[in-house]
Protein backbone atom coordinates (compact mmCIF):
# COMPACT_ATOMS: atom_id res chain seq x y z
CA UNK A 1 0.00 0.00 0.00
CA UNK A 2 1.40 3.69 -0.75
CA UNK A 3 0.01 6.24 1.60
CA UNK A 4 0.36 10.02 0.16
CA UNK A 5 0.72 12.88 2.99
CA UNK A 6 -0.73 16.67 2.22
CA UNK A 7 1.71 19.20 1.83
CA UNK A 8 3.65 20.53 4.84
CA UNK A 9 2.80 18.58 6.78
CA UNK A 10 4.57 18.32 10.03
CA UNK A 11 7.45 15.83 11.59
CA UNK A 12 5.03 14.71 14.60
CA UNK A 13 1.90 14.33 11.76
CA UNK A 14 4.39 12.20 9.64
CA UNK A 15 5.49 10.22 12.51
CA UNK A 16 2.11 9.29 13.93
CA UNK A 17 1.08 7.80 10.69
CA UNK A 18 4.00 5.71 10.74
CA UNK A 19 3.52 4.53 14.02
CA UNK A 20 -0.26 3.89 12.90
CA UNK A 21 1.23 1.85 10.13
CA UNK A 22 3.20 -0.37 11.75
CA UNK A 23 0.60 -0.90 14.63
CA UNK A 24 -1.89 -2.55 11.87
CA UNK A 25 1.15 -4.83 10.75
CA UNK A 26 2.74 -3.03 7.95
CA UNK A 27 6.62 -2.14 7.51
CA UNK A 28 6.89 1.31 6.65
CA UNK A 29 9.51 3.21 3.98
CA UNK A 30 9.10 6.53 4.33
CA UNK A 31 10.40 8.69 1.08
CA UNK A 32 10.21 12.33 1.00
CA UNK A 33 9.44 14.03 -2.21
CA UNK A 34 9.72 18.06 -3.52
CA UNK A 35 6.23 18.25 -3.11
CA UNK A 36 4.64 15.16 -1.55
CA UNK A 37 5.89 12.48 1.63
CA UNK A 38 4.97 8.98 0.18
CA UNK A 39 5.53 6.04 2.85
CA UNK A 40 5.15 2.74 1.45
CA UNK A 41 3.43 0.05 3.82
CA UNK A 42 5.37 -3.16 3.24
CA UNK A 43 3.39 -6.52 4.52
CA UNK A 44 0.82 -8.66 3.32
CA UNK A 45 -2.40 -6.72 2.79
CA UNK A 46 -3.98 -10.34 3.36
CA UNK A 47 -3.20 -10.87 6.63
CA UNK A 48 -2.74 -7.55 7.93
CA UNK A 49 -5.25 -4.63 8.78
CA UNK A 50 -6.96 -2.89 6.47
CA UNK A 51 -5.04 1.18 5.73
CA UNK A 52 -8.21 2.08 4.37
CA UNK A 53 -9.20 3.50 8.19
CA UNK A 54 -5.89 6.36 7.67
CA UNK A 55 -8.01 8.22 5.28
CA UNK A 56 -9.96 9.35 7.63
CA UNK A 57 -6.46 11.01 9.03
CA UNK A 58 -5.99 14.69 8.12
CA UNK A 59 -2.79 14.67 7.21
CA UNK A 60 -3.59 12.00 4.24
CA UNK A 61 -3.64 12.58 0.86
CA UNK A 62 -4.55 9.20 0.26
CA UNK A 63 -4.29 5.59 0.40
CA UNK A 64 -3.63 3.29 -2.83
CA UNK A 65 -2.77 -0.09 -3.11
CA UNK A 66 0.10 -1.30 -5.14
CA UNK A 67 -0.49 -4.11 -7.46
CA UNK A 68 3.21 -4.44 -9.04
CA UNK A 69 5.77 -7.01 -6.85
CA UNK A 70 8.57 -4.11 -7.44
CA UNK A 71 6.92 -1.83 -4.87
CA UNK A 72 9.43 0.22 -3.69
CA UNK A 73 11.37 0.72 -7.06
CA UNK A 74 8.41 0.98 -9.02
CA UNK A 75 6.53 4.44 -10.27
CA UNK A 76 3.60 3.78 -8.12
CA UNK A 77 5.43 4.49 -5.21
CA UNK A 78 7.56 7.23 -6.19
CA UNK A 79 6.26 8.88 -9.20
CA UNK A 80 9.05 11.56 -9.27
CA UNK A 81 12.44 10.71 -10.67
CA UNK A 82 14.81 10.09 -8.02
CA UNK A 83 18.67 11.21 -7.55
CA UNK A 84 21.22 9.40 -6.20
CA UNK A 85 24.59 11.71 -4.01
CA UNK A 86 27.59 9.56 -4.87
CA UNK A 87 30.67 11.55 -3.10
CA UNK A 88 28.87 15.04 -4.16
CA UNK A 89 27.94 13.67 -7.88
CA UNK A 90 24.29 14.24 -8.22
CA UNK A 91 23.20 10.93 -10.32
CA UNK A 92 19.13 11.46 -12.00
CA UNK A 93 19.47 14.96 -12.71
CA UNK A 94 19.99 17.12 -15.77
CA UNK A 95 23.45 16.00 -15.97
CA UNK A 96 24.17 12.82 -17.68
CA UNK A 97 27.64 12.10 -15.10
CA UNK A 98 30.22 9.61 -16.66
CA UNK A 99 31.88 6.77 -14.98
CA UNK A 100 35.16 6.21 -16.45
CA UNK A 101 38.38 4.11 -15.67
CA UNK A 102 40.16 0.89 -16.01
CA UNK A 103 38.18 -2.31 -16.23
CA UNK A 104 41.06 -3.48 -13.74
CA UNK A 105 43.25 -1.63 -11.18
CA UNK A 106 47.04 -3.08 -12.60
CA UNK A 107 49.71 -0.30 -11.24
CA UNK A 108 49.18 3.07 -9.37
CA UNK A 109 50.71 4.17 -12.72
CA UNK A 110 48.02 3.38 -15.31
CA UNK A 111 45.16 4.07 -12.82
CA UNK A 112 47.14 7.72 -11.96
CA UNK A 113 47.37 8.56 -15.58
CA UNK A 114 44.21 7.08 -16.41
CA UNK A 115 42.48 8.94 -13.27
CA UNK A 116 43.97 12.61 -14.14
CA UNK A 117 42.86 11.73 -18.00
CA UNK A 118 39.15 11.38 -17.69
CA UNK A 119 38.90 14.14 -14.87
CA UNK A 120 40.51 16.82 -17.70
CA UNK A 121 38.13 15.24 -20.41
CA UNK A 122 34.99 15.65 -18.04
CA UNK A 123 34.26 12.66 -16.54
CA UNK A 124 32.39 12.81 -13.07
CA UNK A 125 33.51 10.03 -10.95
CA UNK A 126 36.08 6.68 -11.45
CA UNK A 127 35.51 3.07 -12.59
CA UNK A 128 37.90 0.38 -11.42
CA UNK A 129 38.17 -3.00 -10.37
CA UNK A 130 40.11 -4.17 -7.52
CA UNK A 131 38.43 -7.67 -7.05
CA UNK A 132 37.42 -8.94 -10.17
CA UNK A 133 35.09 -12.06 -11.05
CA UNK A 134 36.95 -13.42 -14.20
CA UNK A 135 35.33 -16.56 -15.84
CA UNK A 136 38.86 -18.29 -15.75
CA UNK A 137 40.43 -19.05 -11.87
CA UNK A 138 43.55 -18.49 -13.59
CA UNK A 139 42.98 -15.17 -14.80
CA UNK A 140 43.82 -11.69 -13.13
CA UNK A 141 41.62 -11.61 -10.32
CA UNK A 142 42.64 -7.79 -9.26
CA UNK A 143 44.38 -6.07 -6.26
CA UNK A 144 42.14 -6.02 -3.90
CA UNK A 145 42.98 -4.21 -1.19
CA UNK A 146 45.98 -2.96 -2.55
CA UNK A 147 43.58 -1.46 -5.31
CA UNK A 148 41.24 -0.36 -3.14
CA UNK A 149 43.96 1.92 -1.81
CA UNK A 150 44.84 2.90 -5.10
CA UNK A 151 41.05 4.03 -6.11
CA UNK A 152 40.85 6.01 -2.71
CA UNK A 153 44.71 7.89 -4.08
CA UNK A 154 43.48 8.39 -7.13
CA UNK A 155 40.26 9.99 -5.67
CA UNK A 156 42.14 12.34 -3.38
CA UNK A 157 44.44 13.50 -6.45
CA UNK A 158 41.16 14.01 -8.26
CA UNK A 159 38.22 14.64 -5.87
CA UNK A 160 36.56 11.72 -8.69
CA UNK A 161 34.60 9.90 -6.30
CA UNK A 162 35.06 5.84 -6.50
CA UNK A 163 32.56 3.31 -7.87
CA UNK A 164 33.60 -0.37 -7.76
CA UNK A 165 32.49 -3.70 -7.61
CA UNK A 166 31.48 -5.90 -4.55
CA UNK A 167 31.99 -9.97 -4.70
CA UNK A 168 31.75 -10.96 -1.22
CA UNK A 169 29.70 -10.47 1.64
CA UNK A 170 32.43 -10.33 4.00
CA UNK A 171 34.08 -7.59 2.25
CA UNK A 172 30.97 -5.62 1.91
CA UNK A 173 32.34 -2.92 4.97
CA UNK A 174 35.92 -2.71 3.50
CA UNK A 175 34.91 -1.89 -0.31
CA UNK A 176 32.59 0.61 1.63
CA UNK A 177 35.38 1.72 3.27
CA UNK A 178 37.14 2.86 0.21
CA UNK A 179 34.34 3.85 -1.99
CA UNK A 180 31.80 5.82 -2.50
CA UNK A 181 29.38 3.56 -4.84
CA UNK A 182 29.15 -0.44 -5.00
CA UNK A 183 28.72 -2.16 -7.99
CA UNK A 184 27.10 -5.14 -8.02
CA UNK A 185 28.12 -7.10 -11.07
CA UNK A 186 25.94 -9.47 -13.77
CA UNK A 187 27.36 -12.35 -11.91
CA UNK A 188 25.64 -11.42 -8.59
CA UNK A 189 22.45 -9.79 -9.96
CA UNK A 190 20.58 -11.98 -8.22
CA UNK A 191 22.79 -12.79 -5.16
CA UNK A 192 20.39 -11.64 -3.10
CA UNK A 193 22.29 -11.73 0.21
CA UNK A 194 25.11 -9.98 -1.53
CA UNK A 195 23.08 -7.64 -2.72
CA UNK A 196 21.71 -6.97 0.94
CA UNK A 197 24.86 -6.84 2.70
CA UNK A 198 25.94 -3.62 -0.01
CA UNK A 199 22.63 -2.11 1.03
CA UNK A 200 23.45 -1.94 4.66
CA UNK A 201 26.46 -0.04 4.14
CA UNK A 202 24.86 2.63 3.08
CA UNK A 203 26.33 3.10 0.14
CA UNK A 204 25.04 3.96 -2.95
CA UNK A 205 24.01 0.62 -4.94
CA UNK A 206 24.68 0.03 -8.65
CA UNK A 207 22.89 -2.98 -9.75
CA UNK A 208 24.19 -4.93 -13.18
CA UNK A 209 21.23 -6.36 -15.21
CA UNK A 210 22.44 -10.32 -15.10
CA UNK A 211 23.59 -11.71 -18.51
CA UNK A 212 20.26 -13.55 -18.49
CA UNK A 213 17.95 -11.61 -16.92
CA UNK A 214 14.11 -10.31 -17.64
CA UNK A 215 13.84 -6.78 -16.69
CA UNK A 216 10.97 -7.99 -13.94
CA UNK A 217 13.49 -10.21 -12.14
CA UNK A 218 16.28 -7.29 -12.12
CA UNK A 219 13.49 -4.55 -10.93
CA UNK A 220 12.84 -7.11 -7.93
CA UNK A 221 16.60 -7.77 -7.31
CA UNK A 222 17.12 -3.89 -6.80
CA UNK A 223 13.70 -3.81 -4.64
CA UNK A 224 16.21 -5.70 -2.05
CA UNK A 225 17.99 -2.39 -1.89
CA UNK A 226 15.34 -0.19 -1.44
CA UNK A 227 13.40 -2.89 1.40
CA UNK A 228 16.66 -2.35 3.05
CA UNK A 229 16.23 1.06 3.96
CA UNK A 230 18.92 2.25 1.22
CA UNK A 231 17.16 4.98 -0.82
CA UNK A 232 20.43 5.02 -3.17
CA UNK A 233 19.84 2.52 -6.04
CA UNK A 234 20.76 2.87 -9.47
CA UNK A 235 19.97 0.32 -12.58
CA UNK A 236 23.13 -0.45 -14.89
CA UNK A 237 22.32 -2.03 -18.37
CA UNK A 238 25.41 -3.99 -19.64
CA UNK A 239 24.22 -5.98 -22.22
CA UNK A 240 22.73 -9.47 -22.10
CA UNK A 241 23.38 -13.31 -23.47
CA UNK A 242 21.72 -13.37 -26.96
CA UNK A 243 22.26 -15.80 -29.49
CA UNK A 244 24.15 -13.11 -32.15
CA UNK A 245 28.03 -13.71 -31.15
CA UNK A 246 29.41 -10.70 -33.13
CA UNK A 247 29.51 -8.62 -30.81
CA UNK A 248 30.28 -10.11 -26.81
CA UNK A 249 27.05 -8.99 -25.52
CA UNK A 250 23.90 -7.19 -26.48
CA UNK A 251 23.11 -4.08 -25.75
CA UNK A 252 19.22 -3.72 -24.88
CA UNK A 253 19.09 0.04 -24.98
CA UNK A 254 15.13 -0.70 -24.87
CA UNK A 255 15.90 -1.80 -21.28
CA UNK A 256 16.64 1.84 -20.85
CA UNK A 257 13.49 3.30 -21.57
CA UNK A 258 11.22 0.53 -19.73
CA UNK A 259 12.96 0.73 -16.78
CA UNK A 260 12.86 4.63 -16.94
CA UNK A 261 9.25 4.04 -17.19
CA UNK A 262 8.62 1.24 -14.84
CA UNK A 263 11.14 3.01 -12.41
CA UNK A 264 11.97 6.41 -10.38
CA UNK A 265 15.47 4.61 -9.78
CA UNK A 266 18.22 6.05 -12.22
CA UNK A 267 19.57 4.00 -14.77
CA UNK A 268 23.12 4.02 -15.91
CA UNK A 269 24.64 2.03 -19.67
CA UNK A 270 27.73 0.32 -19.52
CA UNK A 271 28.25 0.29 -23.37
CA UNK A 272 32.17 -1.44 -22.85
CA UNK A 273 30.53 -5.14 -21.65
CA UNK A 274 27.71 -3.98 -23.30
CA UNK A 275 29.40 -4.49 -26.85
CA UNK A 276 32.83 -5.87 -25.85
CA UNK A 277 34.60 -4.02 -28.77
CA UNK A 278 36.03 -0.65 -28.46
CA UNK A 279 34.93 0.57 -31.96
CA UNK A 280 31.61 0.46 -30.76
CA UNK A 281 31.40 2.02 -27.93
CA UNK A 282 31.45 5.44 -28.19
CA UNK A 283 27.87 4.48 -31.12
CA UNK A 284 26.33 2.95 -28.35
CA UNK A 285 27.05 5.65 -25.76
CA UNK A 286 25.35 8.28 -28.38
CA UNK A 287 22.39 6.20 -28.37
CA UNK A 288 22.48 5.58 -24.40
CA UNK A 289 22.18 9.34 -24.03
CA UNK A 290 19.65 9.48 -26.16
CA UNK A 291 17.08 7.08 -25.14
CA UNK A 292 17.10 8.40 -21.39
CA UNK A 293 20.39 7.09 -19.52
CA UNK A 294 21.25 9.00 -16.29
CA UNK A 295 25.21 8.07 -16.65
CA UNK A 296 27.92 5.97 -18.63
CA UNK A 297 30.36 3.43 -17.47
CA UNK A 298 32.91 3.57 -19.93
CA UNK A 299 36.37 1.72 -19.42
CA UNK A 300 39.08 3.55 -20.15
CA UNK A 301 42.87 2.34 -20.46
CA UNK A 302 45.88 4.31 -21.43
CA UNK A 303 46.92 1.73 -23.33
CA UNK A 304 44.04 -0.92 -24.02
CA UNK A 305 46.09 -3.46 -26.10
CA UNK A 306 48.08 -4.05 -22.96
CA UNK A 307 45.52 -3.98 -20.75
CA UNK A 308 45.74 -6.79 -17.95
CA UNK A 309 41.63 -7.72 -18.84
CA UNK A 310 39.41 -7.38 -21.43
CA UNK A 311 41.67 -5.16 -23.69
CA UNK A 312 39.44 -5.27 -26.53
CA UNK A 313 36.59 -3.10 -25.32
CA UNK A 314 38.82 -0.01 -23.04
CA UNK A 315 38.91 2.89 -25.50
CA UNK A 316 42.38 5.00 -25.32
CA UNK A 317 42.24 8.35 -23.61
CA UNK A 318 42.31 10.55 -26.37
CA UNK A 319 39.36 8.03 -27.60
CA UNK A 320 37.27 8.92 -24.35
CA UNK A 321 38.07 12.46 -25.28
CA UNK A 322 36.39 12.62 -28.29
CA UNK A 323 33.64 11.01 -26.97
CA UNK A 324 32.90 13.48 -24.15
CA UNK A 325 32.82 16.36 -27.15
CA UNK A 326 30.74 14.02 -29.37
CA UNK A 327 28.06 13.24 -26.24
CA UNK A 328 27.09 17.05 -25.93
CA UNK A 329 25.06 17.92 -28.87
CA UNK A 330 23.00 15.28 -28.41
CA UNK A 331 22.68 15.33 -24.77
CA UNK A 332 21.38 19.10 -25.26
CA UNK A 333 18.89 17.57 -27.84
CA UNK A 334 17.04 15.77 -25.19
CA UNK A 335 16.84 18.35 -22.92
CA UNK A 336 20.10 17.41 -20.77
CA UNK A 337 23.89 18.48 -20.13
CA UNK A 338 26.84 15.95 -20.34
């Protein structure tokens, strides 16, 4: 159930509804608009109480019931688009903000010169890897805490705050530590206790679409974020497992626009898995922008063809560059800034 407060209305007013709501059995997520408080009622309206009875209340707007399984991520609850703060970068707003970095931490050189690159070309925070799933158990498997260290460097050189990825439960507090968004990767899209241990950092949240997965099972895998008391979730398309092999994944920029509309959550393209080949990406990052992504993840190597992992989809810096230049026309076309 969503229950909608009038305008300014005050702290105590809020707060006795909530109490209200979780006397007649309900969990409630309280999320405060520009113009409206919405609290969502999470339970079984089965087996609970009916909310009906808190229209009566003064301070109600109203009372609906929600009918999708996604109810915390879904419009219904949150009609307005939300924003995500990650380290000062204001993700969901008229900015498009740009992720860039290595797809693997290798040296404090390369992620130094890579770092200072994309800050000067206009990127907004830093991608890297410092633990890295790899399909192979012989294949680089990252830093870890060693790269960790070097992200946190390379943001204090910079002021580019940090997003990186997650694997492990028990290492949810010391990648939180370091950085100032998790990523959740296609591996673990649906590692649901993963995914629940990065919410109780705090931390911002960026959810991978799995290589496999419907767009209904990834809205409910970020709904573990949100049922978590983390407001901070953002949606990352990265390509999924098709049956055309030309290019390493496929891109479902469609994804982008149903999850806009399904969604107040931002949602963010990773065109570099997305494609797996460097000639493409900066075509599918044009098209990203203009079907409605919030932000790109774009890996970025100063030397891709002797990069440590997946060489053949990091552009060169002078590539990620041009690309910045390229974005802004057609971000202005759709009513944004890049």
């Amino acid at each position: 159930m969503i229950v909608v407060l009038k305008n300014n209305v005050s702290p105590e007013e809020e707060n006795a509804v909530v109490e209200e709501i979780k006397k007649l059995g309900y969990r409630p997520h309280v999320m405060h608009g520009v113009a409206r408080t919405v609290i969502g009622a999470i339970g079984d309206e089965h087996s609970h109480r009916d909310l009906d009875v808190l229209n009566a209340w003064t301070q109600v707007e109203s009372v609906t019931p929600i009918q999708k399984r996604h109810k915390l991520v879904s419009r219904e609850a949150h009609p307005q688009n939300s924003t995500v703060n990650a380290g000062g970068v204001i993700v969901g707003g008229k900015k498009i903000q740009v992720m860039a970095g290595p797809c693997s931490v290798e040296s404090e050189e390369q992620l130094m010169k890579t770092a200072h690159a994309v800050k000067a070309a206009g990127a907004s925070m830093l991608r890297g890897g410092a633990f890295k799933p790899r399909t192979s158990p012989y294949e680089f498997q990252g830093l870890g805490e060693e790269g960790l260290k070097l992200l946190a460097k390379a943001r204090e050189e910079t002021g580019l705050p940090i997003v990186t990825e997650l694997l492990s439960q028990d290492q949810a507090e010391l990648v939180a530590e370091y950085s100032d968004m998790l990523q959740i990767g296609t591996r673990n899209a649906q590692n649901f206790q993963l995914i629940i241990a990065a919410a109780k950092t705090g931390k911002p949240v960026l959810l991978k679409r799995g290589m496999s997965m419907r767009i209904m099972e990834w809205l409910l895998a970020g709904e573990y974020v949100l049922a978590n008391r983390n407001p901070n979730l953002l949606f990352c398309e990265r390509g999924i497992r098709t049956f055309e092999d030309y290019t390493r994944n496929t891109l479902d920029l469609s994804a982008v626009a149903v999850v806009k509309a399904e969604s107040h959550c931002p949602i963010v393209v990773d065109p570099s898995q997305g494609c797996g080949k460097a000639s493409l990406v900066r075509s599918m990052c044009k098209g990203a922008v203009a079907v409605g992504a919030d932000a790109l993840l774009v890996e970025v190597h100063p030397n891709p063809t002797e990069a440590i992992s997946d060489a053949a989809q990091q552009i060169d810096l002078e590539g990620f560059a041009a690309l910045i230049d390229e974005l802004a026309p057609i971000a202005e076309s759709v009513g944004r800034e890049i």
